[in-house]
PDB file of N, CA and C in Angstrom:
ATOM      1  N   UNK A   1       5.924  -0.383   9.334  1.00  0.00           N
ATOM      2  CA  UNK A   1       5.215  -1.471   9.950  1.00  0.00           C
ATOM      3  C   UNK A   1       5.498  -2.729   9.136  1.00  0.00           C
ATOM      4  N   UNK A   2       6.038  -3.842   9.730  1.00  0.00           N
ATOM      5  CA  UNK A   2       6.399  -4.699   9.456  1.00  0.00           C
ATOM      6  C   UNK A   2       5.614  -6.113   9.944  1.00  0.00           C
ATOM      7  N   UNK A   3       5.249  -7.196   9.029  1.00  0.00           N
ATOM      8  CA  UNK A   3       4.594  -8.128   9.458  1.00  0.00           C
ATOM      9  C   UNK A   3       4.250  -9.356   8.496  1.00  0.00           C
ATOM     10  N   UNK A   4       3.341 -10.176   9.216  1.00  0.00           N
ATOM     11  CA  UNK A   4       3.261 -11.807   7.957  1.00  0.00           C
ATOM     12  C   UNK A   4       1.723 -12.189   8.632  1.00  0.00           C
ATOM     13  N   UNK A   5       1.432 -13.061   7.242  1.00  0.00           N
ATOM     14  CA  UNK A   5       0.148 -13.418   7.136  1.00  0.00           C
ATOM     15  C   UNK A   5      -0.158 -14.384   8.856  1.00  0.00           C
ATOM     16  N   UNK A   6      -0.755 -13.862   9.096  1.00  0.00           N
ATOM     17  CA  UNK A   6      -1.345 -14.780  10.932  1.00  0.00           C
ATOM     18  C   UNK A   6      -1.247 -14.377  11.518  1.00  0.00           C
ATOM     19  N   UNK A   7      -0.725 -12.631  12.161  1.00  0.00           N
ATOM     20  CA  UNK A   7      -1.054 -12.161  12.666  1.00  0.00           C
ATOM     21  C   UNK A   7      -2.050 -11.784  12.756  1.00  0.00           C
ATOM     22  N   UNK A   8      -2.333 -11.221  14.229  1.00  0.00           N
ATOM     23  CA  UNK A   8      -3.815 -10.370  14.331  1.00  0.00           C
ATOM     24  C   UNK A   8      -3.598  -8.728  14.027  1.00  0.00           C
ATOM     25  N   UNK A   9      -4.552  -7.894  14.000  1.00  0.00           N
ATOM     26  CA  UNK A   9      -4.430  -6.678  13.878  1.00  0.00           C
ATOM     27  C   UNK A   9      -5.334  -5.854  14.484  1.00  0.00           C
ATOM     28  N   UNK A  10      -5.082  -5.092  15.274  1.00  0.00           N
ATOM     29  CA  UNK A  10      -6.144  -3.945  15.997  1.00  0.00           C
ATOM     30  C   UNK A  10      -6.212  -2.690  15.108  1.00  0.00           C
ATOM     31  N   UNK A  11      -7.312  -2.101  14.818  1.00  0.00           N
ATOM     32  CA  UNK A  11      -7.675  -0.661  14.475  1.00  0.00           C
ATOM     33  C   UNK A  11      -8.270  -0.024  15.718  1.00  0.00           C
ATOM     34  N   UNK A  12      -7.823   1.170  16.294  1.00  0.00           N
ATOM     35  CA  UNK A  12      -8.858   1.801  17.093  1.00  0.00           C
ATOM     36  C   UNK A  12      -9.671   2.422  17.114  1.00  0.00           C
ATOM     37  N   UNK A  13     -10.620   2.235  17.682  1.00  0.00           N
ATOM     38  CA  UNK A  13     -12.177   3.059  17.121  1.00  0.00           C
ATOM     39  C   UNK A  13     -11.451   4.853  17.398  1.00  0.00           C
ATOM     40  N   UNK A  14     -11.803   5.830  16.419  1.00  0.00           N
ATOM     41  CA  UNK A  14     -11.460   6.929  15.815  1.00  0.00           C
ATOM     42  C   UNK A  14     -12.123   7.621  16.994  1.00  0.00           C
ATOM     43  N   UNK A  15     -13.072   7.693  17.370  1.00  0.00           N
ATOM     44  CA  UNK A  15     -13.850   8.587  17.902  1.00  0.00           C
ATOM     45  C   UNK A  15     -14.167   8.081  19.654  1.00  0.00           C
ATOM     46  N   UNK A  16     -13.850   8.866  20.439  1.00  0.00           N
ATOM     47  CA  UNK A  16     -14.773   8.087  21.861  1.00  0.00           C
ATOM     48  C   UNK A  16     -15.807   7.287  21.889  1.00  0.00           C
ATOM     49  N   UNK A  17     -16.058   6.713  22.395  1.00  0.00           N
ATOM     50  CA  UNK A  17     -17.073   4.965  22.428  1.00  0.00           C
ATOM     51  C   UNK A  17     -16.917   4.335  21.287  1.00  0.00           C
ATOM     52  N   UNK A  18     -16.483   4.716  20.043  1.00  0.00           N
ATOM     53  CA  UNK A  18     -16.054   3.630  18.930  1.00  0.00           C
ATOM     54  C   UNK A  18     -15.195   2.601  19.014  1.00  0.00           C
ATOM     55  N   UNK A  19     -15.748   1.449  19.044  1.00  0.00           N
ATOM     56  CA  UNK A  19     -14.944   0.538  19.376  1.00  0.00           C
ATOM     57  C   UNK A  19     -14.109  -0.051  18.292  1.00  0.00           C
ATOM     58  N   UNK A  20     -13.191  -0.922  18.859  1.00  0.00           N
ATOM     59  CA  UNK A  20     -11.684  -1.032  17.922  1.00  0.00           C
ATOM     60  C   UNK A  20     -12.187  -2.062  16.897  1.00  0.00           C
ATOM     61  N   UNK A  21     -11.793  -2.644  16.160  1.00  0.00           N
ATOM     62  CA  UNK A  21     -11.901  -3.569  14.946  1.00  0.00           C
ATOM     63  C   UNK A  21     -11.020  -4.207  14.892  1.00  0.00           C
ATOM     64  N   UNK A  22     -10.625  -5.716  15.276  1.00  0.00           N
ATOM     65  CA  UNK A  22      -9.693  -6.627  14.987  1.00  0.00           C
ATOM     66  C   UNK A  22      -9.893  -7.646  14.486  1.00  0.00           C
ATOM     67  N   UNK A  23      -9.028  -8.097  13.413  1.00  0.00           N
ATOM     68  CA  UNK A  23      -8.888  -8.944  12.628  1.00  0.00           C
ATOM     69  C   UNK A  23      -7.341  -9.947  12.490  1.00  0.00           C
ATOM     70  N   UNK A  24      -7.638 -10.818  11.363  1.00  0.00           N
ATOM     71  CA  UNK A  24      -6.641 -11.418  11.122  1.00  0.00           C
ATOM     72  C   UNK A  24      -6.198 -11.379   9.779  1.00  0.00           C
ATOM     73  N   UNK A  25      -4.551 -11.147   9.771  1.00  0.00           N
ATOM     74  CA  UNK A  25      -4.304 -10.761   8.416  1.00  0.00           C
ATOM     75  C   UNK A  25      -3.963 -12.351   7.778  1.00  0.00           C
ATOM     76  N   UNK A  26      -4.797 -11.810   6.408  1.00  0.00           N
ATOM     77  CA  UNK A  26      -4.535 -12.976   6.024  1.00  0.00           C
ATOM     78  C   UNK A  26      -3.458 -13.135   4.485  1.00  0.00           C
ATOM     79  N   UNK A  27      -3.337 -11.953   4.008  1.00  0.00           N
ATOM     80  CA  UNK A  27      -1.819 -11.776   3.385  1.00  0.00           C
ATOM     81  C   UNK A  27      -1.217 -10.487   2.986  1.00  0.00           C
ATOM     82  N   UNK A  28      -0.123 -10.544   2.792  1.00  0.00           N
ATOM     83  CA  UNK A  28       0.680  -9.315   2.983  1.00  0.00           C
ATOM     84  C   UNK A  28       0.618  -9.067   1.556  1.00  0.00           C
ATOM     85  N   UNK A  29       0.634  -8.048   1.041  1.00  0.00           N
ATOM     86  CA  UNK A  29       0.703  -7.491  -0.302  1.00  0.00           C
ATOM     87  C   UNK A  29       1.489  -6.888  -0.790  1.00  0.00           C
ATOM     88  N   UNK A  30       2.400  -6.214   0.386  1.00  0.00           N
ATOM     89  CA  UNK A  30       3.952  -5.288  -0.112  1.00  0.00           C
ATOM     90  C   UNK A  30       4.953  -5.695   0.754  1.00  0.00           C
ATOM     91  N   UNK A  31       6.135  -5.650  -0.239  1.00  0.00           N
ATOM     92  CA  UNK A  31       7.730  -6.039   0.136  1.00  0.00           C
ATOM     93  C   UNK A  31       7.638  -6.285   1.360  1.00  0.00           C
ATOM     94  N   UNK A  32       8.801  -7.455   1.398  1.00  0.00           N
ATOM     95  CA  UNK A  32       9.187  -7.590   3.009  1.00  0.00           C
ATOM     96  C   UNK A  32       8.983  -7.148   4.172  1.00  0.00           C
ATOM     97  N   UNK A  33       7.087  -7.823   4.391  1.00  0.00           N
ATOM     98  CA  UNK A  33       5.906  -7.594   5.122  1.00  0.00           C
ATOM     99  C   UNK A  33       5.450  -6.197   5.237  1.00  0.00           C
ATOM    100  N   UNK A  34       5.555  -5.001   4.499  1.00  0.00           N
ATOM    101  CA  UNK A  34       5.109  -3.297   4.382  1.00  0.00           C
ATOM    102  C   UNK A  34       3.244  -3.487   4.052  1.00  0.00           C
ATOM    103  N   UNK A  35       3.348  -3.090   3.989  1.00  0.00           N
ATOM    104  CA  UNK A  35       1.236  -2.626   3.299  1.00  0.00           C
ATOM    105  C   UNK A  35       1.653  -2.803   2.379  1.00  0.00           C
ATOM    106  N   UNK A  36      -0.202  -2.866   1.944  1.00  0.00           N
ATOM    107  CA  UNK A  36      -0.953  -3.385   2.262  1.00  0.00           C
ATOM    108  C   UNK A  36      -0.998  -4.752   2.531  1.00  0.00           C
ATOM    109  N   UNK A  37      -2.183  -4.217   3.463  1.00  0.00           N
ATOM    110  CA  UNK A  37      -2.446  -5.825   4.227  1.00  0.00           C
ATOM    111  C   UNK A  37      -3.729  -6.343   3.807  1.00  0.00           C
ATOM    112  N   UNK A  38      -4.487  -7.416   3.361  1.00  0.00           N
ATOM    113  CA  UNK A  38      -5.487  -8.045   3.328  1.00  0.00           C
ATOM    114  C   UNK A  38      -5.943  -8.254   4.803  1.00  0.00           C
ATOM    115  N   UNK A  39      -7.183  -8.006   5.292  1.00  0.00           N
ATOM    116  CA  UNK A  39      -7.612  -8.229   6.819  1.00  0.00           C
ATOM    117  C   UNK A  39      -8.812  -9.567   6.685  1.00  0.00           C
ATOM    118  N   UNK A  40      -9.014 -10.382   7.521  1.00  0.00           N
ATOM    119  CA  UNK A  40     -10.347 -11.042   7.518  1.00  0.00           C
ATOM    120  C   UNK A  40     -10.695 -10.624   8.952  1.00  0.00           C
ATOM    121  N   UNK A  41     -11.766  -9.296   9.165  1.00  0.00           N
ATOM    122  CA  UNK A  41     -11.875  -8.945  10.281  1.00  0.00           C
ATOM    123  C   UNK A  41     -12.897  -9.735  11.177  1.00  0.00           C
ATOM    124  N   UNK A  42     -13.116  -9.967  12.448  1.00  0.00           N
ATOM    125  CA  UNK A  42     -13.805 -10.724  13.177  1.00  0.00           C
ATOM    126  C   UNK A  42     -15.226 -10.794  12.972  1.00  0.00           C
ATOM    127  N   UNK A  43     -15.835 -10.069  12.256  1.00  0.00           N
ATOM    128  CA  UNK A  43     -17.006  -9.709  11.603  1.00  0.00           C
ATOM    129  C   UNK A  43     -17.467 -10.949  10.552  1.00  0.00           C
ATOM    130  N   UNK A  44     -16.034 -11.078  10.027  1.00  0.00           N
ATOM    131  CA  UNK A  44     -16.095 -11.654   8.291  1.00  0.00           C
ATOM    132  C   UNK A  44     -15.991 -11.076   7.409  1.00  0.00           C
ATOM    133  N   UNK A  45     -16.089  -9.421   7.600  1.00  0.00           N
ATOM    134  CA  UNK A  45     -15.593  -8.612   6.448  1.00  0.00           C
ATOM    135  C   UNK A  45     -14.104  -8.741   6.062  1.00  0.00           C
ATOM    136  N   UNK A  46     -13.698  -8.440   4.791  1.00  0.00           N
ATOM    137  CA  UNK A  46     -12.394  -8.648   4.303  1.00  0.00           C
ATOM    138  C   UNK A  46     -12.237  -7.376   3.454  1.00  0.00           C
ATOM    139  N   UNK A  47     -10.955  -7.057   3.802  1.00  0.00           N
ATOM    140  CA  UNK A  47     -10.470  -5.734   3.659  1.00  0.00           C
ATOM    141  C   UNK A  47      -9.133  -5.147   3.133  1.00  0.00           C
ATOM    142  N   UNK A  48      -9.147  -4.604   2.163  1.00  0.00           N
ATOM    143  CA  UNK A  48      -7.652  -3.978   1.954  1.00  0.00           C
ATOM    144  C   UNK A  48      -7.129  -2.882   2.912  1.00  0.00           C
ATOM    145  N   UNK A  49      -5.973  -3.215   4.053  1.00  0.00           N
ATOM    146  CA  UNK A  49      -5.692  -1.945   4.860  1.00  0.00           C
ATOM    147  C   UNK A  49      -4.131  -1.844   4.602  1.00  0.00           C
ATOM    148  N   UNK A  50      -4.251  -0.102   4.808  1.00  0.00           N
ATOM    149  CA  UNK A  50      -3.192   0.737   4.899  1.00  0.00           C
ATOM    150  C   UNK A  50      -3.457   1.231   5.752  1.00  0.00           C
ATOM    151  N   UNK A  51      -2.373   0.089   6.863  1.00  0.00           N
ATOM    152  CA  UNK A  51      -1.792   0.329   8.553  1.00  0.00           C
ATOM    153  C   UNK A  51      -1.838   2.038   8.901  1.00  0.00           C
ATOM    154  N   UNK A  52      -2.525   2.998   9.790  1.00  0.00           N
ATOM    155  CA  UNK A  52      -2.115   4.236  10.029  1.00  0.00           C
ATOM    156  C   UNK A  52      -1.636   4.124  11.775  1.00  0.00           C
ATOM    157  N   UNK A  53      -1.376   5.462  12.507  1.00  0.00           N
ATOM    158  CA  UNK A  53      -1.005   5.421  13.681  1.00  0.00           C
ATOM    159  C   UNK A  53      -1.936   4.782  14.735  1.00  0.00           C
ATOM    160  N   UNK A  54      -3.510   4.394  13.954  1.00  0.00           N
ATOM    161  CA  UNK A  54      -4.651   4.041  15.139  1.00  0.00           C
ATOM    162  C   UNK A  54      -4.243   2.445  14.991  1.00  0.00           C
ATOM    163  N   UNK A  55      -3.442   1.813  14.224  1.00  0.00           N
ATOM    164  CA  UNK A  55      -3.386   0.174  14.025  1.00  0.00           C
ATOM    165  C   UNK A  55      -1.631  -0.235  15.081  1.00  0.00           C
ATOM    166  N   UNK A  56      -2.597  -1.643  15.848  1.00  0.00           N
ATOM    167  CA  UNK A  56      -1.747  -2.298  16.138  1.00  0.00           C
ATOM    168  C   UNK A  56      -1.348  -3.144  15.717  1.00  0.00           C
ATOM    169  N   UNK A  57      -0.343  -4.287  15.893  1.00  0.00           N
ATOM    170  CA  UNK A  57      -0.162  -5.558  15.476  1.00  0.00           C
ATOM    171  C   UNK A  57      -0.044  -6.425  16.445  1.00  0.00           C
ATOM    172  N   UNK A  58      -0.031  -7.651  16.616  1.00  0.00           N
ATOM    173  CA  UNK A  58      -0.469  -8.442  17.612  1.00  0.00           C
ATOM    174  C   UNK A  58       0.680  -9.289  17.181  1.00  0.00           C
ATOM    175  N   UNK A  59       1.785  -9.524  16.982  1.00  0.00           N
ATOM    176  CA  UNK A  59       2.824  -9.957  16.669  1.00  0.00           C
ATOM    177  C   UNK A  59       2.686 -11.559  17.395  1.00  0.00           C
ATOM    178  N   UNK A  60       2.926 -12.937  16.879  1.00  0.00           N
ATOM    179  CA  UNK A  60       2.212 -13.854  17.268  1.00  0.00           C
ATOM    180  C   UNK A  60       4.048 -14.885  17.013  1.00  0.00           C
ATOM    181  N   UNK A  61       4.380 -14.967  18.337  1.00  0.00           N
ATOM    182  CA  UNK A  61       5.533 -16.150  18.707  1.00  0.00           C
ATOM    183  C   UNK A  61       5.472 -17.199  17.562  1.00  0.00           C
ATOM    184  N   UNK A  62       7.026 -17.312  17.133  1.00  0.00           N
ATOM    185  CA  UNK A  62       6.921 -18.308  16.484  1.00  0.00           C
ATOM    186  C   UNK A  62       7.913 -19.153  17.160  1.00  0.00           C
ATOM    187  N   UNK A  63       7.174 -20.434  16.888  1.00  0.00           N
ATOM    188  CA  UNK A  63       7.661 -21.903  17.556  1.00  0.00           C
ATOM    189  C   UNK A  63       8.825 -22.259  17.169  1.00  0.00           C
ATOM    190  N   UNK A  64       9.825 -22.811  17.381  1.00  0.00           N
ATOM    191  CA  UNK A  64      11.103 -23.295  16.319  1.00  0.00           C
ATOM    192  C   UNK A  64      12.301 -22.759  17.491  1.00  0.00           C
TER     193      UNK A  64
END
Protein backbone atom coordinates (compact mmCIF):
# COMPACT_ATOMS: atom_id res chain seq x y z
CA UNK A 1 0.00 0.00 0.00
CA UNK A 2 1.27 2.97 -1.28
CA UNK A 3 0.43 6.67 -0.51
CA UNK A 4 1.10 10.63 0.70
CA UNK A 5 0.07 12.85 3.34
CA UNK A 6 -3.81 14.22 2.08
CA UNK A 7 -5.21 11.49 1.36
CA UNK A 8 -8.26 10.15 2.94
CA UNK A 9 -8.45 6.68 4.40
CA UNK A 10 -11.33 4.20 5.08
CA UNK A 11 -11.16 1.37 7.80
CA UNK A 12 -14.12 -0.99 7.71
CA UNK A 13 -16.12 -1.59 10.58
CA UNK A 14 -14.87 -5.43 11.51
CA UNK A 15 -18.04 -6.73 12.53
CA UNK A 16 -21.78 -6.32 10.89
CA UNK A 17 -23.38 -2.87 11.79
CA UNK A 18 -19.86 -1.52 12.73
CA UNK A 19 -19.41 1.26 10.99
CA UNK A 20 -16.26 2.27 8.94
CA UNK A 21 -13.81 4.99 10.33
CA UNK A 22 -12.39 7.57 7.96
CA UNK A 23 -9.87 9.84 8.23
CA UNK A 24 -7.21 11.93 6.83
CA UNK A 25 -3.69 11.01 6.66
CA UNK A 26 -1.74 13.38 7.79
CA UNK A 27 1.90 11.86 7.38
CA UNK A 28 3.53 9.00 6.10
CA UNK A 29 6.11 7.42 8.32
CA UNK A 30 7.70 4.63 6.05
CA UNK A 31 9.72 4.63 2.76
CA UNK A 32 8.30 5.69 -0.35
CA UNK A 33 4.69 6.18 1.04
CA UNK A 34 4.59 2.17 2.93
CA UNK A 35 3.20 2.32 6.77
CA UNK A 36 2.83 3.55 8.95
CA UNK A 37 0.51 6.10 8.54
CA UNK A 38 -0.38 8.91 11.05
CA UNK A 39 -4.44 9.27 10.69
CA UNK A 40 -6.42 12.50 11.92
CA UNK A 41 -9.68 10.56 11.96
CA UNK A 42 -13.05 12.48 11.48
CA UNK A 43 -13.66 12.20 15.13
CA UNK A 44 -10.33 14.15 15.93
CA UNK A 45 -8.71 11.19 17.18
CA UNK A 46 -5.12 10.76 15.86
CA UNK A 47 -3.65 7.58 15.27
CA UNK A 48 -0.74 5.43 14.34
CA UNK A 49 -2.10 2.87 11.51
CA UNK A 50 -0.85 -0.23 10.01
CA UNK A 51 -3.00 -0.34 6.72
CA UNK A 52 -4.62 -4.20 6.88
CA UNK A 53 -7.02 -5.81 4.13
CA UNK A 54 -10.23 -3.85 5.92
CA UNK A 55 -8.37 -0.24 4.81
CA UNK A 56 -9.01 1.74 1.82
CA UNK A 57 -7.37 4.67 0.31
CA UNK A 58 -9.12 7.41 -1.23
CA UNK A 59 -6.36 8.33 -3.60
CA UNK A 60 -6.98 12.23 -4.21
CA UNK A 61 -6.11 13.75 -8.12
CA UNK A 62 -3.37 15.74 -8.36
CA UNK A 63 -3.61 19.05 -10.26
CA UNK A 64 -0.54 19.84 -12.56
Amino acid sequence: MHTTAGERIIIRGGTVGAPDRHGLIIEVRGDEGQPPYMVRFDDGHESLVYPGPDCVIEHVPHAG
